[in-house]
N, C-alpha and C. Protein backbone atom coordinates (compact mmCIF):
# COMPACT_ATOMS: atom_id res chain seq x y z
N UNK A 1 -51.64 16.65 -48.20
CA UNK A 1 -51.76 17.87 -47.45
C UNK A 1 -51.03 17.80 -46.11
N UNK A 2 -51.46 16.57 -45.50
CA UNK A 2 -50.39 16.40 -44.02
C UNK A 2 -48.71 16.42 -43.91
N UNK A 3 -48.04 16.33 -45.14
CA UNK A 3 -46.82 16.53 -45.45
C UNK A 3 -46.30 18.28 -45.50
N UNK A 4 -47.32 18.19 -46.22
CA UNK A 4 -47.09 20.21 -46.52
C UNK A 4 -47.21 20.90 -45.29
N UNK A 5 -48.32 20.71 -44.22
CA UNK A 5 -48.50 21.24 -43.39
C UNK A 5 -47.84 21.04 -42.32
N UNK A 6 -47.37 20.03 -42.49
CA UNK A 6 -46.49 19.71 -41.16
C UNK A 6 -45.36 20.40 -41.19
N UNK A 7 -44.52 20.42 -42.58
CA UNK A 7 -43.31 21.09 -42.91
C UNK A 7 -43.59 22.72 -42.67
N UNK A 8 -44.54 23.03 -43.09
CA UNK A 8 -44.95 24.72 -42.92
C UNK A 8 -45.32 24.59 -41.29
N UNK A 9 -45.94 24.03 -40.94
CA UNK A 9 -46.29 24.30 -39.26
C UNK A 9 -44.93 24.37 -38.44
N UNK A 10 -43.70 23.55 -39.12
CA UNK A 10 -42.46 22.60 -38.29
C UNK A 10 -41.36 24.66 -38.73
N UNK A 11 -41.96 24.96 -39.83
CA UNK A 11 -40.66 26.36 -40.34
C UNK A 11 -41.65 27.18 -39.58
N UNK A 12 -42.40 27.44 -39.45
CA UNK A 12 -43.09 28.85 -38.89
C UNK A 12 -43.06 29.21 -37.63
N UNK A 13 -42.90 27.76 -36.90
CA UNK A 13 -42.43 27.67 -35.22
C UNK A 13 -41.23 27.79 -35.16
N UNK A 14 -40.16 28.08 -35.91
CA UNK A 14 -38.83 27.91 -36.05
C UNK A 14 -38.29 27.08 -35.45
N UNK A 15 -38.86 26.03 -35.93
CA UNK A 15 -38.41 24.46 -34.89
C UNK A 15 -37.48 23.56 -36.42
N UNK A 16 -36.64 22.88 -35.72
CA UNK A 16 -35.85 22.25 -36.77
C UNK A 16 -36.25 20.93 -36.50
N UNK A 17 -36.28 19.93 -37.98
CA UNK A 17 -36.68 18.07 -37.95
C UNK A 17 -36.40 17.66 -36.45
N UNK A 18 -35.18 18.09 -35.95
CA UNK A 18 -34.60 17.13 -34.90
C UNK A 18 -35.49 17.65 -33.34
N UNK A 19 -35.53 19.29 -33.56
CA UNK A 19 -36.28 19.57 -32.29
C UNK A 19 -37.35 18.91 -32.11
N UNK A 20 -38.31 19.06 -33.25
CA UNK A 20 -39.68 18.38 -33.33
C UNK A 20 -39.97 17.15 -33.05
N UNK A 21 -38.74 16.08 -33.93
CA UNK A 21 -38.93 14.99 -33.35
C UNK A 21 -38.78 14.47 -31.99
N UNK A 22 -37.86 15.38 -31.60
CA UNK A 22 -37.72 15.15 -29.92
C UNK A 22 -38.93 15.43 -28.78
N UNK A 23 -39.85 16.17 -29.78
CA UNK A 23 -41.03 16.66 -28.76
C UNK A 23 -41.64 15.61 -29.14
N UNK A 24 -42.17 15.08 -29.80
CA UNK A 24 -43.13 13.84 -30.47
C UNK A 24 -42.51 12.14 -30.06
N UNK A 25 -41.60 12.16 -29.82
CA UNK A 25 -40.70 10.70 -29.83
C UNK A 25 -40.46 9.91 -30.51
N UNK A 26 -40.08 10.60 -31.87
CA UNK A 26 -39.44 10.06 -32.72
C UNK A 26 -38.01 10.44 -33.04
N UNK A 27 -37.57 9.69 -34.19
CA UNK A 27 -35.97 9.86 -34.46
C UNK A 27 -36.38 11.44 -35.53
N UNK A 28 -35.08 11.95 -35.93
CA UNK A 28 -35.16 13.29 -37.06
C UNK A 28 -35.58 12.09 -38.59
N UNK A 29 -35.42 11.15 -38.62
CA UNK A 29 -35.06 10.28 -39.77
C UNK A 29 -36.92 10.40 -40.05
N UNK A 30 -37.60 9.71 -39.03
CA UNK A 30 -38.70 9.77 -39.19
C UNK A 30 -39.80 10.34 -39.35
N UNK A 31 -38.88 11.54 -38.91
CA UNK A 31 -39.89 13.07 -38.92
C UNK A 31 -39.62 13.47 -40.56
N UNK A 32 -38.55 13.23 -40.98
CA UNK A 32 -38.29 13.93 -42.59
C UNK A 32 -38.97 12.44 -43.24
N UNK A 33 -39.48 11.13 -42.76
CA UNK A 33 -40.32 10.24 -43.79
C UNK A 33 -41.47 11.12 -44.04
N UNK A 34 -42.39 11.82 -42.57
CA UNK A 34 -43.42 12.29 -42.23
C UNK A 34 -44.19 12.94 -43.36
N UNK A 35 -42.75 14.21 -43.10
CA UNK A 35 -42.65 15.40 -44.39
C UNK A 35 -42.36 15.46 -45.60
N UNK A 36 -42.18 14.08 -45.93
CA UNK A 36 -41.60 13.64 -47.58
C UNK A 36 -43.30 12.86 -47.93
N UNK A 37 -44.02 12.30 -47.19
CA UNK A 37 -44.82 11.76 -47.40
C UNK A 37 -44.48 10.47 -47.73
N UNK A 38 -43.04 9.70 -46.80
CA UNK A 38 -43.12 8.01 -47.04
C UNK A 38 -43.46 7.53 -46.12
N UNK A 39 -43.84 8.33 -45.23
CA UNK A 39 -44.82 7.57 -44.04
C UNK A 39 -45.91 8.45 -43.52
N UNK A 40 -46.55 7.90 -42.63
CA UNK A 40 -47.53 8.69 -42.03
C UNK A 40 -47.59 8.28 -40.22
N UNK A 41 -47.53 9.31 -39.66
CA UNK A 41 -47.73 8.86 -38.16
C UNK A 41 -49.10 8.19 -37.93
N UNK A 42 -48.86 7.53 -36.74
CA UNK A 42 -50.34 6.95 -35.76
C UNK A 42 -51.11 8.34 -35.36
N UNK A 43 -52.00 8.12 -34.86
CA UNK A 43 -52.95 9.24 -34.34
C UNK A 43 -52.58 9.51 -33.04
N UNK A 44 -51.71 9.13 -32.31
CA UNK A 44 -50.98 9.31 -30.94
C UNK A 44 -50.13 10.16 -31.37
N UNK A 45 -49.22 10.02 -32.30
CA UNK A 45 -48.48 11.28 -32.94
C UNK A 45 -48.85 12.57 -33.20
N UNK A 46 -50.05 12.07 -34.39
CA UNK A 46 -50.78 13.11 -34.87
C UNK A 46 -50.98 14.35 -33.81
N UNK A 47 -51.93 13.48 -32.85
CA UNK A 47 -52.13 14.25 -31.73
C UNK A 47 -51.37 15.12 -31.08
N UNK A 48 -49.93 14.44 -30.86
CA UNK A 48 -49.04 15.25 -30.49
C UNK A 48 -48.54 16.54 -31.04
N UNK A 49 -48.65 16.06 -32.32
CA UNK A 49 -48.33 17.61 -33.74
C UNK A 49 -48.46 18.75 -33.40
N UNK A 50 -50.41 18.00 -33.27
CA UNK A 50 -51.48 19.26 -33.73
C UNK A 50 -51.25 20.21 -32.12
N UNK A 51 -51.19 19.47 -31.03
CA UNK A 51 -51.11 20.17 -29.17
C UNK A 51 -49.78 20.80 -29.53
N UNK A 52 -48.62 20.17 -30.53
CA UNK A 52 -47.66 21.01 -30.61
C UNK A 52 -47.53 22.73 -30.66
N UNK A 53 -48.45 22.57 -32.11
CA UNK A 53 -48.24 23.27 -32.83
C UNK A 53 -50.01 24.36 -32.47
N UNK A 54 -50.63 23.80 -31.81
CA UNK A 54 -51.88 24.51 -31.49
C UNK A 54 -52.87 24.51 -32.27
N UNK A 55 -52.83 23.85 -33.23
CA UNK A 55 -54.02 23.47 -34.61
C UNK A 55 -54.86 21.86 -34.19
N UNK A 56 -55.84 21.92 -34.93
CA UNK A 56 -56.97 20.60 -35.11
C UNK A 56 -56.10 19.63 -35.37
N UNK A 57 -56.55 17.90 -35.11
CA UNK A 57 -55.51 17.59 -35.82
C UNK A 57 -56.34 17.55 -37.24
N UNK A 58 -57.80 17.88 -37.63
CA UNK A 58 -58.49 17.76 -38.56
C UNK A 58 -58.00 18.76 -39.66
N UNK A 59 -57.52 20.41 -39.00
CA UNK A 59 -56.60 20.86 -39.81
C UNK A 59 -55.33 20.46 -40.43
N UNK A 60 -54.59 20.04 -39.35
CA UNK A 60 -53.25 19.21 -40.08
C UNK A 60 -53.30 18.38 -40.77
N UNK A 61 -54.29 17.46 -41.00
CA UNK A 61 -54.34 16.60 -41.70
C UNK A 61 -54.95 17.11 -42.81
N UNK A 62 -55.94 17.66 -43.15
CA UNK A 62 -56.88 18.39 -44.42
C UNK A 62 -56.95 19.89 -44.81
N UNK A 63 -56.40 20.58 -43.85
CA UNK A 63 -55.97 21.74 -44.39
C UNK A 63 -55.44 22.27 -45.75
N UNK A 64 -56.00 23.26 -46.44
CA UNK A 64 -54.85 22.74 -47.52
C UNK A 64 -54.37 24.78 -47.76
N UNK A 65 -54.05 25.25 -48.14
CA UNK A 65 -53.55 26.68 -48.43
C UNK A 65 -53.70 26.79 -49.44
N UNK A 66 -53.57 25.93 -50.70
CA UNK A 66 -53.62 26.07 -51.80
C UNK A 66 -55.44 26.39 -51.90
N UNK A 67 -55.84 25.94 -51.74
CA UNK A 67 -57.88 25.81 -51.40
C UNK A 67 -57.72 27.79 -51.69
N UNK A 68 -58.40 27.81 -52.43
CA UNK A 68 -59.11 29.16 -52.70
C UNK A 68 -59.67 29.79 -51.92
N UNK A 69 -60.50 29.24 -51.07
CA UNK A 69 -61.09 29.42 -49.87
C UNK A 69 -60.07 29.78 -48.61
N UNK A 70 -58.94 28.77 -48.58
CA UNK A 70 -58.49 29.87 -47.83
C UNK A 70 -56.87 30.43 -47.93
N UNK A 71 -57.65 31.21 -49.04
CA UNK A 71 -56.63 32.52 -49.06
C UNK A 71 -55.10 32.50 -49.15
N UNK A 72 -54.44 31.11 -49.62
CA UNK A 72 -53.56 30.70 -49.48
C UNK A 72 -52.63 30.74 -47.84
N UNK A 73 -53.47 30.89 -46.96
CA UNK A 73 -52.93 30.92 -45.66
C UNK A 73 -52.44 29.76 -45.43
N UNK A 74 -51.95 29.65 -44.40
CA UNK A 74 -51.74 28.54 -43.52
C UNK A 74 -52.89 27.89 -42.67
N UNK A 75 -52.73 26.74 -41.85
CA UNK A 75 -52.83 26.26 -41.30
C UNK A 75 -53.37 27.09 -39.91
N UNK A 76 -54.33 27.10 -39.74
CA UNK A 76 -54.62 28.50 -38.54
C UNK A 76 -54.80 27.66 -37.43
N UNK A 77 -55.05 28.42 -35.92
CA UNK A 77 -54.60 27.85 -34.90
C UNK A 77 -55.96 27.29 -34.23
N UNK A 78 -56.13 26.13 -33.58
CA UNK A 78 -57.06 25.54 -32.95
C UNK A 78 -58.62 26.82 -32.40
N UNK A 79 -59.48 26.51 -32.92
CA UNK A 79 -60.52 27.49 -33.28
C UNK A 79 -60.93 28.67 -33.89
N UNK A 80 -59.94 28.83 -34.79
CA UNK A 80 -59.50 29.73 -35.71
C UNK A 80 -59.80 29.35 -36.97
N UNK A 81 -61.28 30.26 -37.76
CA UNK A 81 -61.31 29.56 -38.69
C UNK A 81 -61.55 30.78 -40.01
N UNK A 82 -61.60 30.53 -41.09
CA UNK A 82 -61.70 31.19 -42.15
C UNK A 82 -62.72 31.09 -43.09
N UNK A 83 -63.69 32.15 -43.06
CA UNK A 83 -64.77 32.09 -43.61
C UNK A 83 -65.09 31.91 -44.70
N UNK A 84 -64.12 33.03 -45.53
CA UNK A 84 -64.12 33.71 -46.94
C UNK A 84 -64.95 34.82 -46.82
N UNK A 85 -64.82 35.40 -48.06
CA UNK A 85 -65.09 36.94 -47.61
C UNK A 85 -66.46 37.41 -48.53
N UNK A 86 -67.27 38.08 -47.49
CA UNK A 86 -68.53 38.47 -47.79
C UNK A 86 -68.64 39.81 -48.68
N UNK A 87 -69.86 40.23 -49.34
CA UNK A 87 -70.05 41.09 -49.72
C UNK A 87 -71.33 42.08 -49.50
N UNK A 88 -70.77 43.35 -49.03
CA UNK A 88 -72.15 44.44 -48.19
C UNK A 88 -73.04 44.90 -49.26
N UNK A 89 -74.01 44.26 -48.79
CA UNK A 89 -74.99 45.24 -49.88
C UNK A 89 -75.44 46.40 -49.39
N UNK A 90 -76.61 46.81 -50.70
CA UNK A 90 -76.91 48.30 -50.55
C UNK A 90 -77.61 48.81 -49.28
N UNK A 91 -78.18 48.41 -48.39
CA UNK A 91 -78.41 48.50 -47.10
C UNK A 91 -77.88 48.00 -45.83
N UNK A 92 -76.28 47.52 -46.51
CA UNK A 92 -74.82 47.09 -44.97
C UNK A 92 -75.56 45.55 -45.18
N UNK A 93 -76.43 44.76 -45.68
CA UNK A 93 -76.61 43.34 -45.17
C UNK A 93 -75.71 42.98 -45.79
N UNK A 94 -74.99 41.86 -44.89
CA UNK A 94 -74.14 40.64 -45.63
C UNK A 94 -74.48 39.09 -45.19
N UNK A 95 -74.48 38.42 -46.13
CA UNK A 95 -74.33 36.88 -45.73
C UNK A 95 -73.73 36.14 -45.56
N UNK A 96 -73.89 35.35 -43.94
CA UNK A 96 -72.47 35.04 -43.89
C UNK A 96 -72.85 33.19 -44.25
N UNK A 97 -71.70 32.93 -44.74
CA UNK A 97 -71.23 31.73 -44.87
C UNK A 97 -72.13 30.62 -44.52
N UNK A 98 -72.12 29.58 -45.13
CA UNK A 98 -73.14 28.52 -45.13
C UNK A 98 -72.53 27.62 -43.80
N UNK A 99 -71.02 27.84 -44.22
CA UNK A 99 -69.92 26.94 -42.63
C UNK A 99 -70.31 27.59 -41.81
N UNK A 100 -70.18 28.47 -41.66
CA UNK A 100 -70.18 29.51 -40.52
C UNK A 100 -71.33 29.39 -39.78
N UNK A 101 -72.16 29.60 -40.44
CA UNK A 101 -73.75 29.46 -39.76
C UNK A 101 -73.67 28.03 -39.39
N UNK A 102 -73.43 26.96 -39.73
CA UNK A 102 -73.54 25.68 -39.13
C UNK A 102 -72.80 25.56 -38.20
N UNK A 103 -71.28 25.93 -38.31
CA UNK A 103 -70.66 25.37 -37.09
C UNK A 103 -70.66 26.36 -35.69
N UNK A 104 -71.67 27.61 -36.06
CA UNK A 104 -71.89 28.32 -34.90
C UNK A 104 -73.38 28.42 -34.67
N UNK A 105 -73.78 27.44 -35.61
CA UNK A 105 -75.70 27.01 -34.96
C UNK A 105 -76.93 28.74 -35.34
N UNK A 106 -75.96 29.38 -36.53
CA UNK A 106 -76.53 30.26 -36.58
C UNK A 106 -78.22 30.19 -37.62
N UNK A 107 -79.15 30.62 -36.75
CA UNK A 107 -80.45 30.06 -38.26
C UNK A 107 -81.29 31.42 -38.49
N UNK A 108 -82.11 31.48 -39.79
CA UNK A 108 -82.83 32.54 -39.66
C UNK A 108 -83.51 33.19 -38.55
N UNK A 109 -83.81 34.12 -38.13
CA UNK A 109 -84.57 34.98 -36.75
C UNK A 109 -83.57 35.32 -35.59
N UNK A 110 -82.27 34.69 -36.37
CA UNK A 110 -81.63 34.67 -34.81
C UNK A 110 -81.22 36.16 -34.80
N UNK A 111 -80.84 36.77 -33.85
CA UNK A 111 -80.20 38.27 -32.89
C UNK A 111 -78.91 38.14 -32.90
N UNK A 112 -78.08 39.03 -33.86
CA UNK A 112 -76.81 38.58 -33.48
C UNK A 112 -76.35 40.42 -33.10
N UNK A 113 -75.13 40.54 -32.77
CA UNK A 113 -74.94 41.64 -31.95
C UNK A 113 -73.38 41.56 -32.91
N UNK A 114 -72.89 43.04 -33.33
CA UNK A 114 -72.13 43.52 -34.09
C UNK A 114 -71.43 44.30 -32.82
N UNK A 115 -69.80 44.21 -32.58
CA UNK A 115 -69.34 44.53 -31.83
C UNK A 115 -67.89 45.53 -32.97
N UNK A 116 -67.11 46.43 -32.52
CA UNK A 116 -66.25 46.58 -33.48
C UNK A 116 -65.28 47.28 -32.60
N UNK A 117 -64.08 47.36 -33.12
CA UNK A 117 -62.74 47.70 -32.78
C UNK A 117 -62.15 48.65 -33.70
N UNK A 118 -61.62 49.79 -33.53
CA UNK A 118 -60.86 50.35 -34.66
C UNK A 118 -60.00 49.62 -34.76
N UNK A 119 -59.13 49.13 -34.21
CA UNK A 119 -57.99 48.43 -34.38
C UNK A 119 -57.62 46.96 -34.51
N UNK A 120 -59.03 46.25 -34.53
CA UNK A 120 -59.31 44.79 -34.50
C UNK A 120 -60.27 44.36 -35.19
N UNK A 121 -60.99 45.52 -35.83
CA UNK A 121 -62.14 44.97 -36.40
C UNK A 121 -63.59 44.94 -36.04
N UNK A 122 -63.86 43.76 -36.86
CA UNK A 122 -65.34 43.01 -36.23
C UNK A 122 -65.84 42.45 -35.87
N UNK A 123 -66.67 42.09 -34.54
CA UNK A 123 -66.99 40.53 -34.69
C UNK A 123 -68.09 40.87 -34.72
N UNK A 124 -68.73 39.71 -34.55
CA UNK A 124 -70.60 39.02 -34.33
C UNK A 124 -70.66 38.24 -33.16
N UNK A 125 -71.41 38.27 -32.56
CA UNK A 125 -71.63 37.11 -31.64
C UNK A 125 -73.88 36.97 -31.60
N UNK A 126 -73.77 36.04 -30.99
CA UNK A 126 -75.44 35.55 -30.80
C UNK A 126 -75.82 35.88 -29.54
N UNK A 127 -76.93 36.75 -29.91
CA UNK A 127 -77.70 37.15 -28.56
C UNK A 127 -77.29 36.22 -27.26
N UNK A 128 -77.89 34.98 -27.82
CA UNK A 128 -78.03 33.75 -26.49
C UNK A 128 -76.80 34.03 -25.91
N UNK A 129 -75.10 34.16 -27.21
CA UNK A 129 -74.19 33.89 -26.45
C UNK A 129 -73.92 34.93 -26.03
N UNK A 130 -74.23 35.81 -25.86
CA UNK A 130 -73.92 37.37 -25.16
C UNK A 130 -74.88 37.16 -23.59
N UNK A 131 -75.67 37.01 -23.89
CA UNK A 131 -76.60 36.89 -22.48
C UNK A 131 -75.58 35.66 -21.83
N UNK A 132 -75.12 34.66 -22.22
CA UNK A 132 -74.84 33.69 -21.38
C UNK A 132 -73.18 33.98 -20.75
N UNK A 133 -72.54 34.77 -21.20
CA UNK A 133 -71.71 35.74 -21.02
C UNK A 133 -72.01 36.64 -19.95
N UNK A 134 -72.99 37.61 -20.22
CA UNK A 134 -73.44 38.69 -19.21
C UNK A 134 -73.65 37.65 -18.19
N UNK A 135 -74.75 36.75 -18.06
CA UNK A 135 -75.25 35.93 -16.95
C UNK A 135 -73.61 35.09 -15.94
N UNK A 136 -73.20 34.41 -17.07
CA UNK A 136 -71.79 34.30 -15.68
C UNK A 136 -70.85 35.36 -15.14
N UNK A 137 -70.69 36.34 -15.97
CA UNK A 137 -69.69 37.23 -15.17
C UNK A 137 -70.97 37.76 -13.86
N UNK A 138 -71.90 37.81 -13.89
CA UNK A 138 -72.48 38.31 -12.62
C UNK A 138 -72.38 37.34 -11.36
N UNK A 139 -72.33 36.06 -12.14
CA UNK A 139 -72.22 34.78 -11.04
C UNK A 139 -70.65 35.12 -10.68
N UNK A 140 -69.56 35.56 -11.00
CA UNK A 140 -68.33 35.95 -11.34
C UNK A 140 -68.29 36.64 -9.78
N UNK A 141 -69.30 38.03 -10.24
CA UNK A 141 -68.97 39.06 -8.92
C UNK A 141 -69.49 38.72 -7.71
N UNK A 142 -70.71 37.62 -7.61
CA UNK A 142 -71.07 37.21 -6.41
C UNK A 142 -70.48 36.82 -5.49
C-alpha cells in the first residue's frame, strides 16, 4: 500500500520523483526504489512524506483506496477521515459508525448538535465540544 500511495500522493501534488526527492533527501533513484516497492524508507523519511504531503504517516503507510470502505479515494489529508455511508431511517435516525464513535469518544446518552450548510453539508459535533468552543471564544473577547 505504501508504494501506491506514495506514487498517487507524489502525481496529485504535481510533484515529479526528482522534486520530491529533493524535499526528503534523497537521490530520484531512491525515490522510484520507494515507489516500485524495492525499498522502504526509515521513519525519518516516512515522516517527512506524510508533513509533505499533509497525511498520517499511519495513512501512507495503510491506507489503501482499493478498501471498499473507502470509496476508492485516496489517501485523505491529516484528520480527514472517511466514515462510510449511513442509512436514515423512518424517523431521520442514523447510525453512525462503530470508528467514528471511538475515535471521537462518542457513547450512548451523549448530545450531539446537527449543524448544516446548503453548500457544505453536515456536520455533528458533541455538546461538551460545542460548550468548550462557546467557553473559549468568550475567554477570546475578554
Amino acid at each position: 500500500m505504501f508504494k501506491d500511495n506514495l506514487a498517487e500522493l507524489r502525481k496529485f501534488h504535481n510533484m515529479s520523483q526528482e522534486e520530491l526527492a529533493d524535499k526528503i533527501g534523497v537521490s530520484r533513484q531512491t525515490l522510484s526504489k520507494y515507489e516500485t516497492g524495492e525499498s522502504l524508507p526509515d521513519i525519518e523519511k516516512c515522516k517527512l512524506i506524510a508533513d509533505t504531503f499533509g497525511v498520517s504517516i499511519d495513512d501512507l503507510l495503510n491506507y489503501g483506496a482499493g478498501d471498499p470502505e473507502n470509496f476508492g479515494l485516496g489517501v485523505p489529508p491529516r484528520g480527514k477521515h472517511i466514515f462510510g455511508m449511513v442509512k436514515v431511517g423512518d424517523k431521520g435516525q442514523i447510525v453512525l459508525p462503530a470508528k467514528a464513535r471511538r475515535l471521537f469518544d462518542i457513547n450512548p446518552g451523549d448530545n450531539l448538535l446537527v449543524l448544516g450548510d446548503e453548500g457544505q453539508g453536515l456536520a455533528i459535533i458533541k455538546e461538551k465540544g460545542l460548550l468548550d468552543l462557546l467557553r473559549n471564544a468568550r475567554r477570546g473577547q475578554s
